[in-house]
Protein backbone atom coordinates (compact mmCIF):
# COMPACT_ATOMS: atom_id res chain seq x y z
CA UNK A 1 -140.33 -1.55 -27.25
CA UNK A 2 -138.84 -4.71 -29.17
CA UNK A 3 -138.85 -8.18 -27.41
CA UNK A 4 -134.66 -7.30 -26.96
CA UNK A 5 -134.93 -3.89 -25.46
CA UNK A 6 -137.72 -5.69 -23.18
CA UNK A 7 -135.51 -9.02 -22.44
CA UNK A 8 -132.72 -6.14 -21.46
CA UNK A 9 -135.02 -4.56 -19.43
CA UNK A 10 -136.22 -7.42 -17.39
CA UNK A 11 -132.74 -8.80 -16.55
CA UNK A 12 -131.59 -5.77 -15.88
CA UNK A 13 -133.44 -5.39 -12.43
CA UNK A 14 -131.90 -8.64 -11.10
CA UNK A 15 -130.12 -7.31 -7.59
CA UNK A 16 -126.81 -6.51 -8.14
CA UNK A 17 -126.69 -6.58 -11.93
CA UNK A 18 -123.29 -5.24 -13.45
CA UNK A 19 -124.15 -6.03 -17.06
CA UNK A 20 -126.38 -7.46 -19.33
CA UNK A 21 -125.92 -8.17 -23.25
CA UNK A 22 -128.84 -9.65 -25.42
CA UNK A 23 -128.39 -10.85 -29.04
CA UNK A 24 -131.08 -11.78 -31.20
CA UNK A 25 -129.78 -14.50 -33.25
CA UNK A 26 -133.19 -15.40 -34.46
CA UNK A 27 -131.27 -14.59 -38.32
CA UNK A 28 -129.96 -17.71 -37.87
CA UNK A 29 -133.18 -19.83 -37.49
CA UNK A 30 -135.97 -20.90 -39.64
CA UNK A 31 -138.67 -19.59 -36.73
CA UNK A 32 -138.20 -15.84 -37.61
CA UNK A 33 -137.52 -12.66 -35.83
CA UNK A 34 -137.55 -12.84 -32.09
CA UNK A 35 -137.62 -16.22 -32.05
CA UNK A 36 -134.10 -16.87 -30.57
CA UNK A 37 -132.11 -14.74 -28.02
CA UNK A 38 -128.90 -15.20 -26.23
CA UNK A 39 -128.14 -13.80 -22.90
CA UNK A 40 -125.13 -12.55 -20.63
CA UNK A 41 -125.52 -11.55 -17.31
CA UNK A 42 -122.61 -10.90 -15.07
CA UNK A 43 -124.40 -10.13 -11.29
CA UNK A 44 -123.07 -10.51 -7.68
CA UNK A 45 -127.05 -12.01 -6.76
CA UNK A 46 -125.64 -15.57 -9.06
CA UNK A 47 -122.42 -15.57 -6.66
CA UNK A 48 -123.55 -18.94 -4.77
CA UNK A 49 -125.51 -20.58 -7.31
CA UNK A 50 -125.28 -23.60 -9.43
CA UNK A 51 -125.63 -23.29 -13.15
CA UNK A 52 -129.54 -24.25 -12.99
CA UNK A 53 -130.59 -22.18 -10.69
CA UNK A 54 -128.86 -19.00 -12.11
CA UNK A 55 -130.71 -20.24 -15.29
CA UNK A 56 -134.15 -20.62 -13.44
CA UNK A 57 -133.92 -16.96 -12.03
CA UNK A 58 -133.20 -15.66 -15.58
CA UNK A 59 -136.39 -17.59 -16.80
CA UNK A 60 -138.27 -15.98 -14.12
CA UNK A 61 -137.69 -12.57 -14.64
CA UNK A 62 -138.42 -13.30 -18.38
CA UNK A 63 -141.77 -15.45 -17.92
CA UNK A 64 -143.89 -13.06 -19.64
CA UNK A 65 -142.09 -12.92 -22.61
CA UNK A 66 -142.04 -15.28 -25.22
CA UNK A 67 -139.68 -16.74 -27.51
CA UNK A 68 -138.08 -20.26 -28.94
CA UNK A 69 -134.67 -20.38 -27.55
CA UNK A 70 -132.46 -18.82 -25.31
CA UNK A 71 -129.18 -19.41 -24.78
CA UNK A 72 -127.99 -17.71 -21.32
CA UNK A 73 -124.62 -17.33 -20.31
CA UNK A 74 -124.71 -16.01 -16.32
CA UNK A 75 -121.90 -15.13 -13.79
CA UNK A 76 -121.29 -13.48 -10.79
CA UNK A 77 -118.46 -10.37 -11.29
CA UNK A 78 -115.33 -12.77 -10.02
CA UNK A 79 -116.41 -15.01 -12.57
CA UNK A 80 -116.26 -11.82 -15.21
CA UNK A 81 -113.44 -11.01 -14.32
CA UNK A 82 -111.69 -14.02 -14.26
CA UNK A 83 -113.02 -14.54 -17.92
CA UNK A 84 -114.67 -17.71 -16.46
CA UNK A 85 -117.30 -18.26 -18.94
CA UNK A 86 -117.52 -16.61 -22.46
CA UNK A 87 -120.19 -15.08 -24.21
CA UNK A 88 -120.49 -17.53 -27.13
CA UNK A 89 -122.92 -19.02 -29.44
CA UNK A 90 -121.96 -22.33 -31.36
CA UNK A 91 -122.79 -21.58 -35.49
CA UNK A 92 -126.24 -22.72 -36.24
CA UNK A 93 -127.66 -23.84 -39.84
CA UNK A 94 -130.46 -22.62 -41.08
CA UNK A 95 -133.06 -24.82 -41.37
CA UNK A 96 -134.45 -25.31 -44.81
């Protein structure tokens, strides 16, 4: 299983989980393959949370695996569907 498929895995089984999306973007970055990953989550279980702790309880279901970077963007379905947040990634530059 590649470090995605696994990432997609783990988020996957947060409660009420209506979709998840991972994108390695590691292309981008001088660190190499599955180095750098960037997350959205859309689940009910981040409906009364604050940006940091909807981040911590990503990290936690992904603290066995390892990377450099990960960029999450997490909502609960109203958010979703009220195309609250995006799923967007600013351009990096390679570093030489």
């Amino acid at each position: 299983m590649t470090k995605l498929e696994q990432i997609e895995q783990n988020l996957s089984i947060i409660p009420k989980t209506t979709l998840v999306e991972v994108y390695d973007e590691s292309h981008n970055h001088k660190h190499g393959n599955n180095s750098h990953f960037r997350v959205f989550i859309v689940s009910e279980h981040f409906k009364n949370m604050n940006t940091v702790e909807r981040h911590r309880t990503v990290y936690n279901y992904l603290n066995k695996i390892s990377y450099h970077a990960l960029g999450i963007s997490a909502m609960s379905n109203q958010e979703y569907q009220n195309g609250k947040l995006k799923n967007t990634s600013p351009d990096c530059r390679k570093n030489a």
